[in-house]
C-alpha atoms as a PDB file:
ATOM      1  CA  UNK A   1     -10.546   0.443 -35.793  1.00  0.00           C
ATOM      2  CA  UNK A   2      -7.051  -0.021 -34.726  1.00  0.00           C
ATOM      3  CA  UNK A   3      -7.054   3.244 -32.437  1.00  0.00           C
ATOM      4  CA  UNK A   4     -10.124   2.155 -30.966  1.00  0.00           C
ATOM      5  CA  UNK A   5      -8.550  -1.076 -30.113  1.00  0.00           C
ATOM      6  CA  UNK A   6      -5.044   0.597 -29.078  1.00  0.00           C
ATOM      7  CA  UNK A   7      -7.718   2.880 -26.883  1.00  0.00           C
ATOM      8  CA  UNK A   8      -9.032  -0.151 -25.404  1.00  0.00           C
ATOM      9  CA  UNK A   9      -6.231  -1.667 -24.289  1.00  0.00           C
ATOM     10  CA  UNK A  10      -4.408   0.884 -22.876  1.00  0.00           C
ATOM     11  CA  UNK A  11      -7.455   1.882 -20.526  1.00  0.00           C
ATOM     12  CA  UNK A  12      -7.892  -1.596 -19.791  1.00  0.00           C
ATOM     13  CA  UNK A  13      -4.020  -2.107 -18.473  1.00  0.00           C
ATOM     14  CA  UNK A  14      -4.445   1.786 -16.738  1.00  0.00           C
ATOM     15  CA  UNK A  15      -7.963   0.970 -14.514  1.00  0.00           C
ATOM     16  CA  UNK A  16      -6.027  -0.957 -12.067  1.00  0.00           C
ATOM     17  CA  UNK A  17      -2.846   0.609 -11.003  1.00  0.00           C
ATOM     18  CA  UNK A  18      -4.161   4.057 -11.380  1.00  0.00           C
ATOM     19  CA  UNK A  19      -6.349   2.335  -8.249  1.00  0.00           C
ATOM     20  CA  UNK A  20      -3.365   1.453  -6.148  1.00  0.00           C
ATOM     21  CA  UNK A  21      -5.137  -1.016  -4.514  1.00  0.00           C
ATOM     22  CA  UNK A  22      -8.280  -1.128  -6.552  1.00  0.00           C
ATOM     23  CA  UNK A  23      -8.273  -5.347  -6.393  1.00  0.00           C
ATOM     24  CA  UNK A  24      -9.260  -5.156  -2.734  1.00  0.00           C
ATOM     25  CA  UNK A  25     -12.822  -5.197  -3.199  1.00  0.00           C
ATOM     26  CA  UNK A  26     -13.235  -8.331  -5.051  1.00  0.00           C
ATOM     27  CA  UNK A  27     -12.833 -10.359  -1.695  1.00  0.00           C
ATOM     28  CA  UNK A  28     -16.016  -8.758  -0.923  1.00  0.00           C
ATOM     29  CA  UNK A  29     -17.702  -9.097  -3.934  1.00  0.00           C
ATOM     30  CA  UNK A  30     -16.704 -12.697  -3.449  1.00  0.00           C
ATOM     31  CA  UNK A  31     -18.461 -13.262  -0.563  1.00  0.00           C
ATOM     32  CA  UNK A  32     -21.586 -11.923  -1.844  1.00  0.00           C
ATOM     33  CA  UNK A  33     -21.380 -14.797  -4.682  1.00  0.00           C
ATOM     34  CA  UNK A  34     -21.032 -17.706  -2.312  1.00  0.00           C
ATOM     35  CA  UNK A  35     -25.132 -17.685  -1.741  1.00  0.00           C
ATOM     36  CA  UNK A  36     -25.969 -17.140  -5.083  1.00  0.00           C
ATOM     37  CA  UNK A  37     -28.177 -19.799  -7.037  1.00  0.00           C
ATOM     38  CA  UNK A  38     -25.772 -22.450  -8.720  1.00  0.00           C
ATOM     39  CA  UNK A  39     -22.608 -21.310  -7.095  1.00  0.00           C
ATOM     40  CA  UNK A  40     -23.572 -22.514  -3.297  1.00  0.00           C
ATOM     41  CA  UNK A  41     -23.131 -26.365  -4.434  1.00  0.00           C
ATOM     42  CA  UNK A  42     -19.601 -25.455  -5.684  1.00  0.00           C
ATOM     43  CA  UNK A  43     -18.726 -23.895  -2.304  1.00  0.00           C
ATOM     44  CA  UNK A  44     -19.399 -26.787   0.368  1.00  0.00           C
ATOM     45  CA  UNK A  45     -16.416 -29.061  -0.502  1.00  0.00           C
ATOM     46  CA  UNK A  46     -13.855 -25.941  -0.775  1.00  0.00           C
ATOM     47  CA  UNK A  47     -15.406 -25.008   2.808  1.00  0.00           C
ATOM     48  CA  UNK A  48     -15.081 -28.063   4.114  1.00  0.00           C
ATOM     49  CA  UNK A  49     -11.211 -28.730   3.665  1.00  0.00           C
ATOM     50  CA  UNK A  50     -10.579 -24.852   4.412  1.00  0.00           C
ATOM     51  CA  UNK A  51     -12.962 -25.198   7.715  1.00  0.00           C
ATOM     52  CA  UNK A  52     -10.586 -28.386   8.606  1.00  0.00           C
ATOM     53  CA  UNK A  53      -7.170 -27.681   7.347  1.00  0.00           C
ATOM     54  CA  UNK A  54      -7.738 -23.503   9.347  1.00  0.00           C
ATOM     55  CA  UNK A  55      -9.001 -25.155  12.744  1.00  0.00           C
ATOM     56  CA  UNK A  56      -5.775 -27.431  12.697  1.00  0.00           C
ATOM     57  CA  UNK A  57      -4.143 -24.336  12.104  1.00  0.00           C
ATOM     58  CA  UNK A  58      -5.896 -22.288  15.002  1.00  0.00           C
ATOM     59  CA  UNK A  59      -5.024 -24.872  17.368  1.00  0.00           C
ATOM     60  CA  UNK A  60      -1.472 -25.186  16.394  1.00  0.00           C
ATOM     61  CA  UNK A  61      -0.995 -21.478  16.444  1.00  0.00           C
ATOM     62  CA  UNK A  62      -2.468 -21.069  20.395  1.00  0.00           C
ATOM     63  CA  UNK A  63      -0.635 -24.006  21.543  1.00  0.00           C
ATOM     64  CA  UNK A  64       2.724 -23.138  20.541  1.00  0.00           C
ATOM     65  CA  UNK A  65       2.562 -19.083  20.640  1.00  0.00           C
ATOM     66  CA  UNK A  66       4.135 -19.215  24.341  1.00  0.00           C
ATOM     67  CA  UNK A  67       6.989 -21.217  23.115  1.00  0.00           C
ATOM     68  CA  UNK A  68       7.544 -18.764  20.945  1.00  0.00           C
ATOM     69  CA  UNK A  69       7.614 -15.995  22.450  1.00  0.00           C
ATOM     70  CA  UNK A  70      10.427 -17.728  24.984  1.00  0.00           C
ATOM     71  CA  UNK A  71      12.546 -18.837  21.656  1.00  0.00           C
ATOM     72  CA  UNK A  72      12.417 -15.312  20.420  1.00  0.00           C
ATOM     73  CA  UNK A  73      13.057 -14.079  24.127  1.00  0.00           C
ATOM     74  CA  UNK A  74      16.184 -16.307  24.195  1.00  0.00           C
ATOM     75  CA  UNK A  75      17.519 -15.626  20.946  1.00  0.00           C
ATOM     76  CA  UNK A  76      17.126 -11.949  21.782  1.00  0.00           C
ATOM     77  CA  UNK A  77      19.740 -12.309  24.490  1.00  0.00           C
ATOM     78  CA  UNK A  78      22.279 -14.029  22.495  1.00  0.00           C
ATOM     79  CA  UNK A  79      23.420 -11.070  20.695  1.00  0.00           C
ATOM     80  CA  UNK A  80      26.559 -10.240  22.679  1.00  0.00           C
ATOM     81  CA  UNK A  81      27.770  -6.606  22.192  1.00  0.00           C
ATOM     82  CA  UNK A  82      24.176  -5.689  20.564  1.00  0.00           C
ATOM     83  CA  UNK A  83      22.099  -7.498  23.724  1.00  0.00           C
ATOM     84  CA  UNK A  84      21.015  -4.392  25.398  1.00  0.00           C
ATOM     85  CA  UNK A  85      19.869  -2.844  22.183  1.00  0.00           C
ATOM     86  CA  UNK A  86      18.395  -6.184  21.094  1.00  0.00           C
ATOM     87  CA  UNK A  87      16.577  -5.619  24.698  1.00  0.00           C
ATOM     88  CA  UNK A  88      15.543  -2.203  24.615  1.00  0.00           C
ATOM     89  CA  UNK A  89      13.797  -3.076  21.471  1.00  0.00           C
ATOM     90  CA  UNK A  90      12.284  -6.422  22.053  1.00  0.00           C
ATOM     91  CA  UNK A  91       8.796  -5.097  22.613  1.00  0.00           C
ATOM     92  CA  UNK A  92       8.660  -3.972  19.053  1.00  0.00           C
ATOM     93  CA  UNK A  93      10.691  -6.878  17.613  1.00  0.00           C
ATOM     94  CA  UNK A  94       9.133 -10.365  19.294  1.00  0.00           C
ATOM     95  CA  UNK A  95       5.483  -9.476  18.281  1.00  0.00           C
ATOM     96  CA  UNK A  96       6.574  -8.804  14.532  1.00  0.00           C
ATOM     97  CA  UNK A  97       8.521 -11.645  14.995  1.00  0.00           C
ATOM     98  CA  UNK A  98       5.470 -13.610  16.287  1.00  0.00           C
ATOM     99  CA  UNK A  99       2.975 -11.727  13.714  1.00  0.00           C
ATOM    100  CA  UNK A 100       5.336 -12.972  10.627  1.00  0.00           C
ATOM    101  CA  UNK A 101       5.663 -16.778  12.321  1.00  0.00           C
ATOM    102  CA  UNK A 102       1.344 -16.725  12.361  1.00  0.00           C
ATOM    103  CA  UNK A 103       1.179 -15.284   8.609  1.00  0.00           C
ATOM    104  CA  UNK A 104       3.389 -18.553   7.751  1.00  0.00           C
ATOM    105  CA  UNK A 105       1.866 -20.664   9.649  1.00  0.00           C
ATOM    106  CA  UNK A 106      -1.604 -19.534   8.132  1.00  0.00           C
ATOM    107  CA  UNK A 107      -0.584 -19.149   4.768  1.00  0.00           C
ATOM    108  CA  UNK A 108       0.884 -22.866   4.805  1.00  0.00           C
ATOM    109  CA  UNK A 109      -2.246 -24.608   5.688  1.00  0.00           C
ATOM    110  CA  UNK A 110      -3.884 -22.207   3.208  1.00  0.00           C
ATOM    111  CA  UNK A 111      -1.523 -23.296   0.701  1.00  0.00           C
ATOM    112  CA  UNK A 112      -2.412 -27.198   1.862  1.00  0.00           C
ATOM    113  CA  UNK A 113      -6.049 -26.654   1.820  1.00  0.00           C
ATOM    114  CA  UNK A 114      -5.796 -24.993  -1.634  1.00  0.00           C
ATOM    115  CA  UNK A 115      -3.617 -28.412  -2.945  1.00  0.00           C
ATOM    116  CA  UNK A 116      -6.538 -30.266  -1.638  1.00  0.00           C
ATOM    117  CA  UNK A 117      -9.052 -28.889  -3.073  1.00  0.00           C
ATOM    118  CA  UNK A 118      -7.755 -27.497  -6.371  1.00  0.00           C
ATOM    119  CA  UNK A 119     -10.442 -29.658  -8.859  1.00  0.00           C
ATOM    120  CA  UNK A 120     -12.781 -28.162  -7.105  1.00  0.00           C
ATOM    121  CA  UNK A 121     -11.858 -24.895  -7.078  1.00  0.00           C
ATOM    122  CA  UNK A 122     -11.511 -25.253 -10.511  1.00  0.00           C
ATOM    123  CA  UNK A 123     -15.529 -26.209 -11.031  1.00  0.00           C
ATOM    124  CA  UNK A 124     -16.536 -23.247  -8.725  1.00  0.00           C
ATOM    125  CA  UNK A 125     -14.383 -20.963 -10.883  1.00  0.00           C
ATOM    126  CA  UNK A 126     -16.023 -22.061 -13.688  1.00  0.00           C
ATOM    127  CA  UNK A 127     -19.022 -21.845 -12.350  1.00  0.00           C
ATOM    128  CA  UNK A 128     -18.975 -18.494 -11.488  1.00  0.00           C
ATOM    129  CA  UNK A 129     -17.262 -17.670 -14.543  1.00  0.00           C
ATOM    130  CA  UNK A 130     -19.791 -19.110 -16.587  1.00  0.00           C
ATOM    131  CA  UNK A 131     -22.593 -17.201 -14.131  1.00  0.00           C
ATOM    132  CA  UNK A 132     -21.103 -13.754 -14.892  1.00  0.00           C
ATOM    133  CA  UNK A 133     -21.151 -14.759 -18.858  1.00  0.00           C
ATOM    134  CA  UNK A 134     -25.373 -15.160 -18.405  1.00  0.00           C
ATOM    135  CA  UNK A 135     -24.649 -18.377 -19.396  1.00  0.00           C
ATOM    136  CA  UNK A 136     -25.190 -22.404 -17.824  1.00  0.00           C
ATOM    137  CA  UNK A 137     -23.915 -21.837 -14.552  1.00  0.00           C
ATOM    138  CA  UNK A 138     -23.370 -26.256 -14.158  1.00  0.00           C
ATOM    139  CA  UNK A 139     -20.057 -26.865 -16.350  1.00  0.00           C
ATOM    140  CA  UNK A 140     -20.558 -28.825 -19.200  1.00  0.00           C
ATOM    141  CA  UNK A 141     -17.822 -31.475 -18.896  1.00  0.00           C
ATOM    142  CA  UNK A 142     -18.241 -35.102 -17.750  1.00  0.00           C
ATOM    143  CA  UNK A 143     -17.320 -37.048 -14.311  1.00  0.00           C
ATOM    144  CA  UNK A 144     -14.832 -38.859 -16.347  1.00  0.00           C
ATOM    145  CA  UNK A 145     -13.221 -35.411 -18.094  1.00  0.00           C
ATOM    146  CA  UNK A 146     -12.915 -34.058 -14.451  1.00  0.00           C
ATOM    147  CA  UNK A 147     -11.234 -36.882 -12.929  1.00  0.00           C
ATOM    148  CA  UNK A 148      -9.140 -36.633 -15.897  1.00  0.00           C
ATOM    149  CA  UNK A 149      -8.091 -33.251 -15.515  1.00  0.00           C
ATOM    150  CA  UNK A 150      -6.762 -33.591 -11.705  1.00  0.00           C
ATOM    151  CA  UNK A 151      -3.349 -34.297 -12.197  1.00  0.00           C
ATOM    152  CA  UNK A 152      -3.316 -31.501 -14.490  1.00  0.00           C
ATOM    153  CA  UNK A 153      -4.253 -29.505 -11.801  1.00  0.00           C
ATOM    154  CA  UNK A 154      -2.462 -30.995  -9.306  1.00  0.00           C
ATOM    155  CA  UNK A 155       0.629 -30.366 -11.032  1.00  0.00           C
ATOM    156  CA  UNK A 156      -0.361 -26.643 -11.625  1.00  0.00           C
ATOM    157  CA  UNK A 157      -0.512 -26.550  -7.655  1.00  0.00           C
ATOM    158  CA  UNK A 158       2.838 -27.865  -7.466  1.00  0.00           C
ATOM    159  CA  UNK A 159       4.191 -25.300 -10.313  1.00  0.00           C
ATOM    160  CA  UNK A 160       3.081 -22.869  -7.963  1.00  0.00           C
ATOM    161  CA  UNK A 161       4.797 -24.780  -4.849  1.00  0.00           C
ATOM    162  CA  UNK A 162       8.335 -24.916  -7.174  1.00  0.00           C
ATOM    163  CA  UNK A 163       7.720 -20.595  -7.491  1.00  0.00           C
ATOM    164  CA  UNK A 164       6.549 -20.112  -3.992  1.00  0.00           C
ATOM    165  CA  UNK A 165       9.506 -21.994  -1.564  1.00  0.00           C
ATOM    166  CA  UNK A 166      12.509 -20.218  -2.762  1.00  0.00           C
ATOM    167  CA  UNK A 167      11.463 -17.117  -2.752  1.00  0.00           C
ATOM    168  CA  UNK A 168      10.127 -17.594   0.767  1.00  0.00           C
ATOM    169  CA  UNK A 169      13.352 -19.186   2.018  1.00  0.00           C
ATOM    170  CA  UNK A 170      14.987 -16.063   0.755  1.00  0.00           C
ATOM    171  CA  UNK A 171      12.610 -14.261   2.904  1.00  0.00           C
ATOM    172  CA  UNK A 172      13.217 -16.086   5.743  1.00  0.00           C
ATOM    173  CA  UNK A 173      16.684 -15.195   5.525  1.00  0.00           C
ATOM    174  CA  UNK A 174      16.021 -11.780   6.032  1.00  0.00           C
ATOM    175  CA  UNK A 175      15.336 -12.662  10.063  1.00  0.00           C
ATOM    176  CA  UNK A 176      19.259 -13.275  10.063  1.00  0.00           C
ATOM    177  CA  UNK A 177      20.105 -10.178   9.719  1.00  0.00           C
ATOM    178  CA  UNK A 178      20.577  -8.529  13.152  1.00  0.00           C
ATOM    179  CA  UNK A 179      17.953  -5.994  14.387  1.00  0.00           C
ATOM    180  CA  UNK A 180      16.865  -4.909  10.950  1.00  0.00           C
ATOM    181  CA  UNK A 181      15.884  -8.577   9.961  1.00  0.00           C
ATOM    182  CA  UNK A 182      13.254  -8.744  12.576  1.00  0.00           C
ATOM    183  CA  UNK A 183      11.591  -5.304  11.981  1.00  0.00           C
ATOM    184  CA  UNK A 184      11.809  -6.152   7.849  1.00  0.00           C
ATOM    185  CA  UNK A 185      10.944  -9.512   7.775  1.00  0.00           C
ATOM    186  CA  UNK A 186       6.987  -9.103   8.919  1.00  0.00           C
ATOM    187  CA  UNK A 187       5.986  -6.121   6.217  1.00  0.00           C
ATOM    188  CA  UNK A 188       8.375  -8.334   3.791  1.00  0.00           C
ATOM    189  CA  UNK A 189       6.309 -11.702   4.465  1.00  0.00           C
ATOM    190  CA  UNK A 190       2.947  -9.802   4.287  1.00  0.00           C
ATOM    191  CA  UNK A 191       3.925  -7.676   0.679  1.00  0.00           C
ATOM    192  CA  UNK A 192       5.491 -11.453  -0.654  1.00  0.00           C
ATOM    193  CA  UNK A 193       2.417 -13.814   0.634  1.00  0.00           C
ATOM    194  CA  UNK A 194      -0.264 -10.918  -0.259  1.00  0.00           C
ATOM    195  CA  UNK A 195       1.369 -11.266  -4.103  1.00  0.00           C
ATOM    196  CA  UNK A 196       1.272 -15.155  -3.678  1.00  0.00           C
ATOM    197  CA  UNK A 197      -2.613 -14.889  -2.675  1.00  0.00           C
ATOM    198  CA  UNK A 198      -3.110 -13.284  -5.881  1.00  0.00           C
ATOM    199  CA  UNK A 199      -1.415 -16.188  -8.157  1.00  0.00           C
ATOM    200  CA  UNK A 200      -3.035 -18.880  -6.362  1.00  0.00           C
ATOM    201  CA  UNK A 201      -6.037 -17.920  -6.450  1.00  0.00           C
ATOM    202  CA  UNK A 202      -5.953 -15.681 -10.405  1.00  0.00           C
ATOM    203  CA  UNK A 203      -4.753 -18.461 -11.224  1.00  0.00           C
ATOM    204  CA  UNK A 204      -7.564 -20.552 -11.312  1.00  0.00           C
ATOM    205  CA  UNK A 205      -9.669 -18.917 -13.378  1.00  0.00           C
ATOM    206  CA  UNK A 206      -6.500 -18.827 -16.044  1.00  0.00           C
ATOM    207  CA  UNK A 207      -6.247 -22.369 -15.704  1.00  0.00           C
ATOM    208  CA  UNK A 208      -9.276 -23.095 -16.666  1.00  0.00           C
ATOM    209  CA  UNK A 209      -8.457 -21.763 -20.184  1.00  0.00           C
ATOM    210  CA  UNK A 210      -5.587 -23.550 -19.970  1.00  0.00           C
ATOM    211  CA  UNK A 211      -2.944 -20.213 -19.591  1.00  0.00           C
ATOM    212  CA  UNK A 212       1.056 -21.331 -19.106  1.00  0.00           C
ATOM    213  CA  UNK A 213       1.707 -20.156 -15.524  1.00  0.00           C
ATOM    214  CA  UNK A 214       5.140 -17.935 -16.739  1.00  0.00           C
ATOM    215  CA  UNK A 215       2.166 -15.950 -18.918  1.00  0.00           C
ATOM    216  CA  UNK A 216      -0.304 -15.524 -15.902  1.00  0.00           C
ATOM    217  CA  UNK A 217       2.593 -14.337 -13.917  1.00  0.00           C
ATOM    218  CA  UNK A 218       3.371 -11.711 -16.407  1.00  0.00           C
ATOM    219  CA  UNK A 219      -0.217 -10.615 -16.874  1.00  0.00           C
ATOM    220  CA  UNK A 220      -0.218 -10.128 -12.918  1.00  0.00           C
ATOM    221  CA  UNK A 221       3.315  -8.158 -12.929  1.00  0.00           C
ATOM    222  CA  UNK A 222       1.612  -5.761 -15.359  1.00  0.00           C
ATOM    223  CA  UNK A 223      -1.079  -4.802 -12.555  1.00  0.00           C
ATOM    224  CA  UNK A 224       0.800  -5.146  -9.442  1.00  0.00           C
ATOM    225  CA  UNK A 225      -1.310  -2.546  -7.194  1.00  0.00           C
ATOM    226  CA  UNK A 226      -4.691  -4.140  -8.217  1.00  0.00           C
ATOM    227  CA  UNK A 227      -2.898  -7.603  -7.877  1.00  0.00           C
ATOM    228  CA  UNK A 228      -1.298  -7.081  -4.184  1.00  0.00           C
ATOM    229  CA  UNK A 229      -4.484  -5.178  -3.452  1.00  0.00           C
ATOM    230  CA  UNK A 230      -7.010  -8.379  -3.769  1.00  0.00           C
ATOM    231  CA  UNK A 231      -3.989 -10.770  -2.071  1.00  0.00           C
ATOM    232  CA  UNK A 232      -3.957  -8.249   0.518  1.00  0.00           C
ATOM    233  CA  UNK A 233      -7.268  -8.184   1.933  1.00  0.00           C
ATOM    234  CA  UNK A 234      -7.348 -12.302   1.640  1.00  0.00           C
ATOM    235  CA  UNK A 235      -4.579 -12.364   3.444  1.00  0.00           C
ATOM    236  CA  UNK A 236      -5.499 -10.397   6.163  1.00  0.00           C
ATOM    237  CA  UNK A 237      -9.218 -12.119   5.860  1.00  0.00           C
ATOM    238  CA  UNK A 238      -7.121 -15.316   6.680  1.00  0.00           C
ATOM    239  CA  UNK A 239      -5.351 -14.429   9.895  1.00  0.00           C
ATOM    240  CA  UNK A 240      -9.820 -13.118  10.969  1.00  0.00           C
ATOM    241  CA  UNK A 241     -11.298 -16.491  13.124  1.00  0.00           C
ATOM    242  CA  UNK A 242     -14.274 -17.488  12.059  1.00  0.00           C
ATOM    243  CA  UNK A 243     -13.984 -14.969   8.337  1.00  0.00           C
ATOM    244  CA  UNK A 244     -10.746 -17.105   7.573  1.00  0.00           C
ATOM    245  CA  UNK A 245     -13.120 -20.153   7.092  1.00  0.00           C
ATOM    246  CA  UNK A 246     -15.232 -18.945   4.502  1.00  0.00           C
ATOM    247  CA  UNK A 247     -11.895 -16.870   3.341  1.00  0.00           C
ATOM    248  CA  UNK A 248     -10.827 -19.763   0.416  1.00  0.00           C
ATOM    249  CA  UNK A 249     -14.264 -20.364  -1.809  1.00  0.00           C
ATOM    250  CA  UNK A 250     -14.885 -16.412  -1.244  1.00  0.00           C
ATOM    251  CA  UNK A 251     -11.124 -16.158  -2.620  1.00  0.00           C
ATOM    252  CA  UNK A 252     -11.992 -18.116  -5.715  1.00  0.00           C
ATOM    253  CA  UNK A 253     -15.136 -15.975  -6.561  1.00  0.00           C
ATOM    254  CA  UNK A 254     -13.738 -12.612  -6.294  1.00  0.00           C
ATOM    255  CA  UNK A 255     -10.578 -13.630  -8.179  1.00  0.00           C
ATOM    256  CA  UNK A 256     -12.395 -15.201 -10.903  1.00  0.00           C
ATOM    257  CA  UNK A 257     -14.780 -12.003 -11.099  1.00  0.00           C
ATOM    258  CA  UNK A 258     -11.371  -9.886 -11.247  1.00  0.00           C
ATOM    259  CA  UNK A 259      -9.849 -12.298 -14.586  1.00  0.00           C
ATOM    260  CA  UNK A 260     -13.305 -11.639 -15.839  1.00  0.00           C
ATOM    261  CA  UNK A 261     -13.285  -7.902 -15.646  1.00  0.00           C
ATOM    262  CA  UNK A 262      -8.958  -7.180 -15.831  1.00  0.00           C
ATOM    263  CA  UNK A 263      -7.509 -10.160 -17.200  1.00  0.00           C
ATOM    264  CA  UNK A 264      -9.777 -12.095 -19.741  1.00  0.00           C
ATOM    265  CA  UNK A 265      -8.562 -10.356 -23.007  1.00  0.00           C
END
């Protein structure tokens, strides 16, 4: 009995990083879930604030990328000594530069739309938690339990606000350092906001059964590839017009589907 269980476990914490980035496909799998019966009225309000919160985003983005590029053009030729290096590279260096300023700028109003609309994530979590269980796909609980439980949730949003804005400043850094700063500091953004896709949206599922945030962290560390293989593909679903706006209900789906298959036990 206690082999079999030893057994269990160990080929349960082997499926996914054997599968270096076997997580990706839940995105997909998400998407497929967002027209089922009794998970489409959890999906509207979600869509709603992601629709709003990503068009404010799109706009921004086009109206200020030709500032940008002049900043970045500017700075370039403000490196004394290093300027004609700095200038025989800045074809490879401003469009990193301007790829890692539209991941940030995409990943914030992600993050804002995600704030918003955390109850309600919640519910469609549940709901498709409870739909993969065969059992009432509807959660059981009250109005008056659910408005009870936002400022739980809300303050689980802003846990993950506390973990997320040093470790991006520290990122950000990176672009100080001289030439290598602005070739690093794109694949470094992507790798740290891919892992961040993962806990916001893992974490709703764990929530829901009321997991401390240091634990879901640690079950998360323990499966990195799968892990930075689901943020991955939202991430880059994100940055996709039109995909990006379905991108945050989809999100919740697929990483619920992933606790229930990797993470539940």
């Amino acid at each position: 009995m206690i082999l079999s269980k030893l057994t269990a476990v160990t080929n349960k914490n082997l499926t996914m990083p054997q599968n270096s980035f076997h997580g990706a496909h839940y995105l997909g799998q998400g998407f497929r879930m967002l027209t089922q019966k009794g998970i489409k009225r959890f999906v509207f309000i979600p869509l709603a604030i992601n629709l709003t919160l990503l068009s404010i985003a799109l706009i921004y983005v086009v109206a200020q990328v030709g500032d940008w590029i002049n900043s970045i053009n500017a700075w370039l030729s403000d490196f004394g000594a290093f300027e004609w290096i700095m200038t025989a590279v800045s074809w490879l260096i401003w469009p990193l530069v301007i790829i890692g300023i539209i991941l940030f700028v995409f990943f914030f109003f992600s993050m804002l739309a995600n704030w918003i609309a955390a109850p309600f994530n919640g519910l469609l979590a549940e709901a498709v938690e409870n739909k993969l269980r065969g059992e009432k796909v509807l959660p059981d609980q009250p109005v008056s339990e659910l408005v009870k439980d936002v400022p739980r949730l809300l303050g689980r949003e802003w846990t993950k606000l506390k973990y997320y804005i040093p470790r991006a400043l520290l990122c950000l850094l990176i672009l100080f350092v001289p030439l290598l700063g602005a070739l690093l500091f794109p694949v470094i953004w992507f790798i740290f906001n891919s892992w961040m896709m993962s806990v916001q949206y893992i974490d709703y599922p764990m929530d829901n059964h009321k997991i401390p945030f240091e634990e879901m962290l640690a079950e998360l560390r323990n499966s990195r590839s799968g892990t930075l293989g689901f943020g991955s593909i939202v991430m880059l679903a994100t940055m996709i017009p039109l995909i990006n706006l379905l991108v945050m209900p989809a999100a919740v789906c697929g990483a619920t589907k992933l606790w229930y298959e990797h993470y539940q036990d």
